[in-house]
Protein backbone atom coordinates (compact mmCIF):
# COMPACT_ATOMS: atom_id res chain seq x y z
CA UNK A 1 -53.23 45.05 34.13
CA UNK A 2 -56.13 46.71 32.60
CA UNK A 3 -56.46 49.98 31.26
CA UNK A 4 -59.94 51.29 30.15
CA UNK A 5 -58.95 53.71 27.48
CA UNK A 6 -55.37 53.14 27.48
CA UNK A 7 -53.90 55.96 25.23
CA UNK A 8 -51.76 54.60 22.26
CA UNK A 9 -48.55 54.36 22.55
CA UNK A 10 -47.00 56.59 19.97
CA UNK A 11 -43.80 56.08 20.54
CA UNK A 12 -44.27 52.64 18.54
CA UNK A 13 -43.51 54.37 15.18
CA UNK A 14 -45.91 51.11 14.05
CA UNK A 15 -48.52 52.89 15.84
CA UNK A 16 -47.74 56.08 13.98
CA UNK A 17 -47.91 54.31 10.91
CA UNK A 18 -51.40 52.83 11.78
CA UNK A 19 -52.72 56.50 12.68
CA UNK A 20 -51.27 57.32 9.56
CA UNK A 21 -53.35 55.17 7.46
CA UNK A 22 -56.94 56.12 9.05
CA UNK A 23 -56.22 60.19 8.92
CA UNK A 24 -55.59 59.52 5.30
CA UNK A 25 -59.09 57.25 4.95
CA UNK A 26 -60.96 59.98 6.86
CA UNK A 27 -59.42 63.03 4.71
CA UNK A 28 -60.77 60.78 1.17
CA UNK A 29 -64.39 60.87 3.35
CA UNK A 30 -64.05 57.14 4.20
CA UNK A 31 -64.56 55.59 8.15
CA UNK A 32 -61.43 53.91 10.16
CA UNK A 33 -60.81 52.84 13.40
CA UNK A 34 -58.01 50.66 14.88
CA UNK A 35 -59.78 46.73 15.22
CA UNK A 36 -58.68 43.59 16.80
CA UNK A 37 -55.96 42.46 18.90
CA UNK A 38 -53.86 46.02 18.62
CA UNK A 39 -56.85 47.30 20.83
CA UNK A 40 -57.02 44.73 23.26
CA UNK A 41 -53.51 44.73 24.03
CA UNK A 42 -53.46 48.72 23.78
CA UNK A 43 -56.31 48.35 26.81
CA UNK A 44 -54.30 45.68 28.41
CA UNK A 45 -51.12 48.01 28.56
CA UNK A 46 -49.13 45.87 26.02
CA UNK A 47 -47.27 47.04 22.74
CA UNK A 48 -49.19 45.29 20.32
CA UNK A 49 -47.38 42.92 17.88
CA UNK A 50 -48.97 44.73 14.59
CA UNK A 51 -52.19 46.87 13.98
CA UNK A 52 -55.23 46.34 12.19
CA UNK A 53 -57.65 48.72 10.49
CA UNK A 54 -61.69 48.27 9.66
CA UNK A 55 -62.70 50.89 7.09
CA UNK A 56 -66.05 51.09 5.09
CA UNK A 57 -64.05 51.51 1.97
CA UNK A 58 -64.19 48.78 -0.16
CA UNK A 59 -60.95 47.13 -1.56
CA UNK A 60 -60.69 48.60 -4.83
CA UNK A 61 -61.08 52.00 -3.23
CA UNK A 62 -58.47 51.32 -0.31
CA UNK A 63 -56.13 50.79 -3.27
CA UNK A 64 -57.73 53.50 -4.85
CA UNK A 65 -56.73 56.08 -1.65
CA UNK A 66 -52.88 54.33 -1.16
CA UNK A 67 -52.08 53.17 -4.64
CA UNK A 68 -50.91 49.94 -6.43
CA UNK A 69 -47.64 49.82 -5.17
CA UNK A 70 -48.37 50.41 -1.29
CA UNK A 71 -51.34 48.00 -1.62
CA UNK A 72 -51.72 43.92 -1.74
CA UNK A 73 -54.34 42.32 -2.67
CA UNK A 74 -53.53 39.66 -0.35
CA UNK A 75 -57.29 38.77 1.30
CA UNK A 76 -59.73 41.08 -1.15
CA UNK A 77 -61.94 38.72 -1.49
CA UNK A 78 -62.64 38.75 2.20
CA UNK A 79 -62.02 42.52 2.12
CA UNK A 80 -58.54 42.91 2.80
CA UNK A 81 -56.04 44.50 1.63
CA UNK A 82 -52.57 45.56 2.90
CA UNK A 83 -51.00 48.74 3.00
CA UNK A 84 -47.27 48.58 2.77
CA UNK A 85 -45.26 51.41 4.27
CA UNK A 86 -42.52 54.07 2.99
CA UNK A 87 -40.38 52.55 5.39
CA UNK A 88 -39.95 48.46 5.85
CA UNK A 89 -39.16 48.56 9.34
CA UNK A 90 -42.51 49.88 10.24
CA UNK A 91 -44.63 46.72 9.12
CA UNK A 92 -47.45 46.18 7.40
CA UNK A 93 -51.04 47.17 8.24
CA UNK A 94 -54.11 45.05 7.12
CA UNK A 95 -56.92 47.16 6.32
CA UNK A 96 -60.30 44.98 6.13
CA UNK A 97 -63.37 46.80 5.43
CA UNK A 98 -66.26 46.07 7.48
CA UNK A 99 -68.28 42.70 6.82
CA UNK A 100 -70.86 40.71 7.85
CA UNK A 101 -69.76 36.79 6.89
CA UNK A 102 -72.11 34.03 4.74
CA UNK A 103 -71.96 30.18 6.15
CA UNK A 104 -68.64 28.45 6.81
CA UNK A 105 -69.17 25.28 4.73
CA UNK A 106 -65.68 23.98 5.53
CA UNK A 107 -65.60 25.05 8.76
CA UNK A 108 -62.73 28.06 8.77
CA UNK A 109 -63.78 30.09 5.88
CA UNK A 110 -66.74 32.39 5.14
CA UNK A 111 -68.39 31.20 1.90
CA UNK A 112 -69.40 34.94 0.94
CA UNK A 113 -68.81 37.79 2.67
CA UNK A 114 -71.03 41.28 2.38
CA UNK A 115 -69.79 44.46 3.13
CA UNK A 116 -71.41 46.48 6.36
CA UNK A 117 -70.85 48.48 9.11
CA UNK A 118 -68.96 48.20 12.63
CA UNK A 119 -71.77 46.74 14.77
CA UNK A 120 -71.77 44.00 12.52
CA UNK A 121 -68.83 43.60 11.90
CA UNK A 122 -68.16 42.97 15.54
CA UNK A 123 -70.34 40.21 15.62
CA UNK A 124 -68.93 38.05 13.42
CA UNK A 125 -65.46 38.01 15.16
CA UNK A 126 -64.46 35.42 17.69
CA UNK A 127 -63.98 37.16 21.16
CA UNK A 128 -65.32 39.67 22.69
CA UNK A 129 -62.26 40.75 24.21
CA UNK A 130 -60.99 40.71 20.34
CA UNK A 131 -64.01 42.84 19.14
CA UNK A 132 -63.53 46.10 20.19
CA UNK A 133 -62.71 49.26 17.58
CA UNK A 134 -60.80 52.17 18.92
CA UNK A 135 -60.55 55.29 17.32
CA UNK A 136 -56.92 56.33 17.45
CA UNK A 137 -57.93 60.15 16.08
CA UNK A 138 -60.72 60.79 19.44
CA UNK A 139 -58.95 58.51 21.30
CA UNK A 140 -61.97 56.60 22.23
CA UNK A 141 -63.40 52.59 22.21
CA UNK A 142 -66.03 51.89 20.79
CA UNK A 143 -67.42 48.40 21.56
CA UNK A 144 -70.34 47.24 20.41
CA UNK A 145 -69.48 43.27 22.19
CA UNK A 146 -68.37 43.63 25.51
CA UNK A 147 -65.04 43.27 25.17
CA UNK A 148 -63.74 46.09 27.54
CA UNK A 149 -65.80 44.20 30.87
CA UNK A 150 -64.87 40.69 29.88
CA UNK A 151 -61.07 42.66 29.82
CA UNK A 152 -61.57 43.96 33.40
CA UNK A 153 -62.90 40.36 34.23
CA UNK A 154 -59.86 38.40 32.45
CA UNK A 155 -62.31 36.08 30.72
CA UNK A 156 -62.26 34.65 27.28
CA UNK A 157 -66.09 35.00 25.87
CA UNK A 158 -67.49 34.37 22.44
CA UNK A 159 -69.58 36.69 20.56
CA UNK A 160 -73.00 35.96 20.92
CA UNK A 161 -73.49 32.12 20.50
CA UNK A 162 -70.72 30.03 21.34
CA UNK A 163 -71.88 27.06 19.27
CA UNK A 164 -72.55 29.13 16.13
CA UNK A 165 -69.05 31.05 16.59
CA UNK A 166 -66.99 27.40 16.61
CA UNK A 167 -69.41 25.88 13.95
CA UNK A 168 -67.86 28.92 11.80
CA UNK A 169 -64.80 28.11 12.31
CA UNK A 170 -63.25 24.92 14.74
CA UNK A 171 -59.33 26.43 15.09
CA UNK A 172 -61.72 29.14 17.48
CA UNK A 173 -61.57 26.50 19.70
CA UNK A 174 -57.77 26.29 19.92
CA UNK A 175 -57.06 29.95 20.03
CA UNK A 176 -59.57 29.99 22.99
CA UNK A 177 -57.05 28.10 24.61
CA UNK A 178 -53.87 30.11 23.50
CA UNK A 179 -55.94 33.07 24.56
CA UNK A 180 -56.70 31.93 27.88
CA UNK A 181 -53.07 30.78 28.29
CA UNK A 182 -50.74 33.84 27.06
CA UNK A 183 -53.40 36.36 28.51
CA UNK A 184 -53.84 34.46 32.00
CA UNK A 185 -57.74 34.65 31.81
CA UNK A 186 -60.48 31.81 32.40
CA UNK A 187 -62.57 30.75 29.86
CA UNK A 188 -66.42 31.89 30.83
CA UNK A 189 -68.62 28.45 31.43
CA UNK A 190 -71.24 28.86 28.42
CA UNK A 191 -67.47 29.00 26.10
CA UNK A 192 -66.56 25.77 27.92
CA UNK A 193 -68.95 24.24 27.47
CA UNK A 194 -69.11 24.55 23.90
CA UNK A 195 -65.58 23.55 23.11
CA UNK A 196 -66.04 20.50 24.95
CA UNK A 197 -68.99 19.12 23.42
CA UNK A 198 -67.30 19.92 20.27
CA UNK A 199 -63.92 19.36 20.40
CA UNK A 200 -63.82 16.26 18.44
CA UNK A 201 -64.89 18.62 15.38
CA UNK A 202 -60.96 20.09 15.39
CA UNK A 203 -60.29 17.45 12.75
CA UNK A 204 -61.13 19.50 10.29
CA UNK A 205 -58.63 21.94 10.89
CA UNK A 206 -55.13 21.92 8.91
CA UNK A 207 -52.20 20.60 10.94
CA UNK A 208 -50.61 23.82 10.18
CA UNK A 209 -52.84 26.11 11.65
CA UNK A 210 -53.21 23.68 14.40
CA UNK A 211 -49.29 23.98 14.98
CA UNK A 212 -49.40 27.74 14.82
CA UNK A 213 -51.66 28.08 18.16
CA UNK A 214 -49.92 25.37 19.69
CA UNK A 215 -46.34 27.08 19.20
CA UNK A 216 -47.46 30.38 20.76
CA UNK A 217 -49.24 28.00 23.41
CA UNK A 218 -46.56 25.89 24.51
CA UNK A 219 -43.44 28.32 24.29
CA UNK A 220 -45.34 30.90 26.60
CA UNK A 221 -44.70 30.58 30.68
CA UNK A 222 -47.96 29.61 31.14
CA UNK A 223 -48.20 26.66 29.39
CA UNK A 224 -48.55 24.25 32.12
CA UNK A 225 -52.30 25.79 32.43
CA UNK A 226 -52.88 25.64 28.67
CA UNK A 227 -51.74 22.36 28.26
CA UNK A 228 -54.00 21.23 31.35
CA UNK A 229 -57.23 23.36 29.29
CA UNK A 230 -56.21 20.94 26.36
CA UNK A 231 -57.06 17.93 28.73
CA UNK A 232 -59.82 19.13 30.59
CA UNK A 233 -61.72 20.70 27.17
CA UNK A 234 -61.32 17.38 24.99
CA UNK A 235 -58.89 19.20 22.70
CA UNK A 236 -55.72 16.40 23.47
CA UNK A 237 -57.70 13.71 21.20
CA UNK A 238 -57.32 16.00 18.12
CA UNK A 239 -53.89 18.18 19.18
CA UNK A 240 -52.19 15.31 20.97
CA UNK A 241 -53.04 11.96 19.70
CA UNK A 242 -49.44 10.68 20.90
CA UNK A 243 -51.01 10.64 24.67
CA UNK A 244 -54.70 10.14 23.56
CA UNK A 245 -54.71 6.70 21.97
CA UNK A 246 -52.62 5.45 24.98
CA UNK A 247 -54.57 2.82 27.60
CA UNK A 248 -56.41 4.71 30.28
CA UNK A 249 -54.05 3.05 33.06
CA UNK A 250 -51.21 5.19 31.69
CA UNK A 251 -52.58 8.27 29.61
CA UNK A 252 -53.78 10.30 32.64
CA UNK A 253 -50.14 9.55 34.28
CA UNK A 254 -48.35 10.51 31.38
CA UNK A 255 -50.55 13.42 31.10
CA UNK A 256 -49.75 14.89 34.73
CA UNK A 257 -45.96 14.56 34.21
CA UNK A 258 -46.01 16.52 30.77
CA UNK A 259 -48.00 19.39 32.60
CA UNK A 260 -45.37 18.89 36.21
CA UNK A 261 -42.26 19.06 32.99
CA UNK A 262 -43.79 22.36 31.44
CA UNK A 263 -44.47 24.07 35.42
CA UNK A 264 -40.70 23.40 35.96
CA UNK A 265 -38.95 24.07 32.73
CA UNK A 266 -36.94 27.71 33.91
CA UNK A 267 -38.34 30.50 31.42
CA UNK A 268 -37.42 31.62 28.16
CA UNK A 269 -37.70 27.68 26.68
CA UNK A 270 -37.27 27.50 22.52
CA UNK A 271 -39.79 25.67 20.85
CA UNK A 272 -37.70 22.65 19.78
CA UNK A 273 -37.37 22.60 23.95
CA UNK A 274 -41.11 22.30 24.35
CA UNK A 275 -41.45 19.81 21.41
CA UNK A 276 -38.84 17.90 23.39
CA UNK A 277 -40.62 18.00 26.67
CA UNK A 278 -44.03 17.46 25.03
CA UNK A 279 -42.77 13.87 23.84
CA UNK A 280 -40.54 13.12 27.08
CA UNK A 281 -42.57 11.16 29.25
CA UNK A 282 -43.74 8.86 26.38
CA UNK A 283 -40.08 8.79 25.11
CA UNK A 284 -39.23 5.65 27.08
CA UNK A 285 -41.71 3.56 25.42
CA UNK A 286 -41.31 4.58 22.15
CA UNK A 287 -38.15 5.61 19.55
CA UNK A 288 -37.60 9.25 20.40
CA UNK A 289 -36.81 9.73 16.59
CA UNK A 290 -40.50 8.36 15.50
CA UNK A 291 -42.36 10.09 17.93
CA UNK A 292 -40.24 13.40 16.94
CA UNK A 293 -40.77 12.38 13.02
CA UNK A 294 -44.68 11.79 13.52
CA UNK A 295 -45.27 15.30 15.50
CA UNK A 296 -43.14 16.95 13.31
CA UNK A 297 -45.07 15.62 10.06
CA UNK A 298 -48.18 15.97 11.39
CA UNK A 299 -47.64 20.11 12.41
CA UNK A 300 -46.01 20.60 9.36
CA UNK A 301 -42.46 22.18 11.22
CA UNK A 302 -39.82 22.80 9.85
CA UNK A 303 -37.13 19.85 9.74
CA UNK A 304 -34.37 21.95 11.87
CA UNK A 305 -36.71 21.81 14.80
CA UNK A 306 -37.34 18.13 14.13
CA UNK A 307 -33.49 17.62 14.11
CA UNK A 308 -32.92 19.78 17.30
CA UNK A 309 -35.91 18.59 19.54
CA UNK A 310 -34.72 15.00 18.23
CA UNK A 311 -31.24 15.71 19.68
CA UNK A 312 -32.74 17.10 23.22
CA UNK A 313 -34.88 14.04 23.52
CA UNK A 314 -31.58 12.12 22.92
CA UNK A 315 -28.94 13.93 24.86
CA UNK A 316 -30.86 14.07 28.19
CA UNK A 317 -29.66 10.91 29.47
CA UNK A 318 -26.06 11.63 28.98
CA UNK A 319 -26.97 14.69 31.01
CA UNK A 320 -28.26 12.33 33.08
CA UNK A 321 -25.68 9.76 33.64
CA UNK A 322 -22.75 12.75 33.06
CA UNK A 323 -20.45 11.39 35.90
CA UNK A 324 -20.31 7.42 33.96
CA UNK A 325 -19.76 8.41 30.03
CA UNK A 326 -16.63 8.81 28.63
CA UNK A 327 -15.09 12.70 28.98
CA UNK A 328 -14.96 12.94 24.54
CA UNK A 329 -18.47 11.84 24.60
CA UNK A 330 -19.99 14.25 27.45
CA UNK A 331 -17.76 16.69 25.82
CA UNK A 332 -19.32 16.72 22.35
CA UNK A 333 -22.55 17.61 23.79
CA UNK A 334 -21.76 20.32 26.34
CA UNK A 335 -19.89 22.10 23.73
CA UNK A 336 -23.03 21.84 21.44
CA UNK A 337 -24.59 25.20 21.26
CA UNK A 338 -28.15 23.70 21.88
CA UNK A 339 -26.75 22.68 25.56
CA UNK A 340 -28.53 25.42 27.01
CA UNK A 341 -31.54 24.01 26.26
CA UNK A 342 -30.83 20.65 26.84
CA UNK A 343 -29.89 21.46 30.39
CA UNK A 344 -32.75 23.61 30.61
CA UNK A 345 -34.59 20.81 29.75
CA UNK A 346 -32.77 18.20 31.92
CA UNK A 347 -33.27 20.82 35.26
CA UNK A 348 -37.25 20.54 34.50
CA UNK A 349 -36.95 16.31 34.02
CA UNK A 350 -35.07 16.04 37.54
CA UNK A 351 -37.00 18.49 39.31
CA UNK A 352 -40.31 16.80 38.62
CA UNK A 353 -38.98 13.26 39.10
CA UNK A 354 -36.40 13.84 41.68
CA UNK A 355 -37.96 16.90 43.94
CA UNK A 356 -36.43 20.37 43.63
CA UNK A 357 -33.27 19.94 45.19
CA UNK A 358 -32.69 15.93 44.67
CA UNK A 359 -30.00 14.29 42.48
CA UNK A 360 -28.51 17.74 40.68
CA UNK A 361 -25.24 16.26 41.20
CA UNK A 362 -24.91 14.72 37.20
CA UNK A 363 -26.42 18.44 36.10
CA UNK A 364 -23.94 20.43 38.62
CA UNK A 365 -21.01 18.31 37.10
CA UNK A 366 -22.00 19.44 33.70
CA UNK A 367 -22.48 23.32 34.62
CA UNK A 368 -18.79 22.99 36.41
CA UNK A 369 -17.40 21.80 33.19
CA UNK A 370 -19.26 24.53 31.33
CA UNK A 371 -17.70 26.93 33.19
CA UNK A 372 -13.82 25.59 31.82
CA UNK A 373 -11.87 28.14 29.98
CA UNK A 374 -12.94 27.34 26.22
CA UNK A 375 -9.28 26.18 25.54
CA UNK A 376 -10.06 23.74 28.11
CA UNK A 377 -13.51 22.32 27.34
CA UNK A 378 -12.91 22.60 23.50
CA UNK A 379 -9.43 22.64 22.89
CA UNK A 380 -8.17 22.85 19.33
CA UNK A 381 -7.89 19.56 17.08
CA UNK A 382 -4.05 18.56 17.31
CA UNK A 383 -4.56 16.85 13.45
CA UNK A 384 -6.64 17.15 10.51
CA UNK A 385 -7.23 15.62 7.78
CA UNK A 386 -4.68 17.28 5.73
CA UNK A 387 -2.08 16.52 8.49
CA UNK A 388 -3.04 12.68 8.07
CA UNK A 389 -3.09 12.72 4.14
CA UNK A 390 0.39 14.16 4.46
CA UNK A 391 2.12 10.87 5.83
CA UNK A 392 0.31 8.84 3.76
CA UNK A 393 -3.46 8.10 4.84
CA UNK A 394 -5.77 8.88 1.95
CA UNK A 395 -9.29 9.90 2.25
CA UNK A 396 -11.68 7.32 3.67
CA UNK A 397 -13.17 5.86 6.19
CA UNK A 398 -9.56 5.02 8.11
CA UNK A 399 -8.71 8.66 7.80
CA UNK A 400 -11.95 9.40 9.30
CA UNK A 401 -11.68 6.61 12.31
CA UNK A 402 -7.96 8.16 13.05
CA UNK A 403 -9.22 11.49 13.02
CA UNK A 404 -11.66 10.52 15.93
CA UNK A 405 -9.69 8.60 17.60
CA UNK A 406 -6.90 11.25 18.11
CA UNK A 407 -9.42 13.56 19.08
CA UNK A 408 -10.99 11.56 22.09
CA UNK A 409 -7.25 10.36 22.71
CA UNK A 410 -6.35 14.48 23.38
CA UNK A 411 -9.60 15.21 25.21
CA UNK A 412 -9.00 12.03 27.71
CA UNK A 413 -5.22 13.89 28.32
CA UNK A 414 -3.51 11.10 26.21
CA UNK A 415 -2.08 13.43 23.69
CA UNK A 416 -0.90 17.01 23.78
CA UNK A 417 0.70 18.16 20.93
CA UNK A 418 0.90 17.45 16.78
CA UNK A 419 4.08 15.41 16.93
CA UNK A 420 3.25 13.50 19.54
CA UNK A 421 -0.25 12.83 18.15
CA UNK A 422 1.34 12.06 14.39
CA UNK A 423 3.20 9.77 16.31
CA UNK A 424 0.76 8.02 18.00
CA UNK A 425 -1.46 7.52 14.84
CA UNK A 426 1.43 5.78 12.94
CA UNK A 427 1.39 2.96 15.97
CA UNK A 428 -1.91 2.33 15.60
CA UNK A 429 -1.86 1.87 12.18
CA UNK A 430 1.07 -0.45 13.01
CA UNK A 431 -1.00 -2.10 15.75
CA UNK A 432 -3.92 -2.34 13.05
CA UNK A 433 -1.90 -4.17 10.29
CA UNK A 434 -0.31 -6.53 13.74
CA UNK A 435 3.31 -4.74 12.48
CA UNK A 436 5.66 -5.51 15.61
């Protein structure tokens, strides 16, 4: 919901923190206001995730006002510097002084910048809805764009020419999208437009900061609708070249199940979840491993969410066929603590290929199983390999084989107890060597 000058919350010691930091610019003679996304979610009615402050001190004199040790000359040479508090827990404030920006030669990057005041400094932002200044002293907005209407409206909007705001810088293109998506707004036709005759550009973008709007895109409960802008805007060819490069006959097929997967994937999904549904409906035509490998190489992500969205992709088929796989296999994966996810995953994959209540009996089989007492469903190991070592079996691949083989041999009932199990390993070592 919107809120036309929303007070801030101060109960957010953050926001404290950010007050803090323009009272102290103002008392050294210097202008401050609150700038960016803390003042469109403060209008929207959300805590915002950090604050940002737009000062006409330069960044020699912000450092100047808060010292060297509080300060970080992380961005000064786009006029940025951040103030570090007294206390960690109440995060870090970027303090940019207001700029007008040169040309963008690489596309994402201001060649030059040159220092100037808030109503130009508005204009060279992206959004309107992400130029707006608030003054957290008066408790006023002051918007110099727009942005509070196109708020009211729910509409994502550049700042003044669409074309000239992506020519600066293509990822704009991408974060329309994510905007759109977590916000629930439409993006205004002139906008549209503009991405779509220009979407091919994207290319120029890194992979990383490609990955970074795509992760808040597809983990958010709206992602069916982002994923769909993707299509209809041009953007898949760049983002999603997996689906692109397929023959017409299949891509628009494939397409309409990954955006059915995401509608019926229950909420709260990780993001090695929605790597693994991203890939699923090309995963029968292709190794699951590649396709995970070539995503994950191409984003830049971090191998554990290669290894776990691998595993998803894997595992969903012995979700699948639960009822018909061996009780030591099925039982390896339900006791996996990713099984949440993977039957999160699995629910989506049946519901959009089955119908909402079809063919839950393999998933309802694994959620009864679930629901075992943990001695049950994970019973302790009768051996290890200490016990085997100890009557003779050294280290190796036959100690390892044994091991296993106990272990399924307990979990399918066959075994209950060390002796028993000690006993049954010496016979089939005796059966191995064809001892009678």
């Amino acid at each position: 919901m919107f809120h036309a000058n929303q007070p801030p919350n101060f109960s957010d010691p953050r926001a404290h923190f950010a007050r803090e930091i323009v009272e102290t610019l103002r008392s050294r003679g210097f202008d401050a206001l609150w700038a960016g996304g803390c003042v469109r979610d403060q209008l929207l009615g959300k805590t915002p995730k950090d604050y940002d402050v737009a000062t006409n001190a330069r960044p020699e004199q912000i450092r100047g006002v808060f010292g060297r040790r509080r300060t970080l000359l992380v961005g000064a040479a786009f006029g940025v510097v951040t103030v570090l508090p007294h206390q960690p827990s109440l995060g870090q404030v970027e303090v940019a002084t207001f700029r007008r920006d040169g040309n963008y030669t690489d596309g994402r990057h201001p060649d030059q910048v040159s220092f100037s005041d808030p109503r130009e400094d508005a204009q060279r932002r992206d959004f309107t809805i992400n130029g707006i200044f608030y003054d957290p002293i008066e408790k006023r907005v002051i918007d110099y764009v727009g942005g509070e209407e196109d708020l009211g409206r729910r509409v994502i909007r550049c700042i003044g020419d669409p074309h000239q705001r992506f020519d600066e810088d293509k990822l704009r293109m991408i974060r329309a999208v994510r905007f759109a998506t977590t916000l629930g707004f439409e993006i205004e036709p002139e906008t549209r437009q503009a991405i779509q005759q220009r979407a091919d550009e994207v290319r120029v973008v890194s992979a990383e900061r490609i990955a970074a709007e795509m992760r808040r895109t597809l983990v958010h409960e709206n992602s069916a609708a982002g994923l769909s802008e993707i299509r209809q805007l041009e953007l898949w060819r760049q983002v999603l070249p997996e689906y692109a490069n397929e023959v017409s006959s299949t891509r628009d097929q494939h397409w309409m199940s990954l955006i059915h997967l995401f509608e019926h994937l229950d909420s709260g999904w990780s993001f090695p979840t929605a790597l693994a549904a991203l890939l699923w409906p090309l995963a029968h035509q292709r190794n699951a491993e590649q396709s995970v490998a070539q995503l994950t190489e191409r984003w830049k992500l971090a191998n554990v969410e290669s290894k776990d969205a691998h595993w998803l992709l894997t595992h969903v088929t012995t979700i699948l066929h639960a009822q018909r796989i061996a009780w030591p296999t099925l039982q390896s994966v339900l006791i996996d603590p990713r099984v949440g996810e993977l039957l999160r995953l699995t629910r989506a994959i049946i519901r959009t290929t089955q119908g909402p209540h079809a063919n839950m009996d393999a998933l309802q089989y694994c959620e009864e199983r679930l629901a075992w007492p943990a001695a049950q469903l994970n019973p302790a190991p009768l051996l290890n390999g200490n016990d085997l070592r100890t009557v003779g079996i050294p280290a190796g691949p036959e100690l390892g084989r044994l091991l296993t083989a106990v272990r399924h041999a307990q979990l399918d009932g066959l075994l209950d107890d060390r002796e028993t199990a000690l006993a049954w390993v010496a016979r089939q070592r005796s059966d191995d060597r064809g001892e009678s």
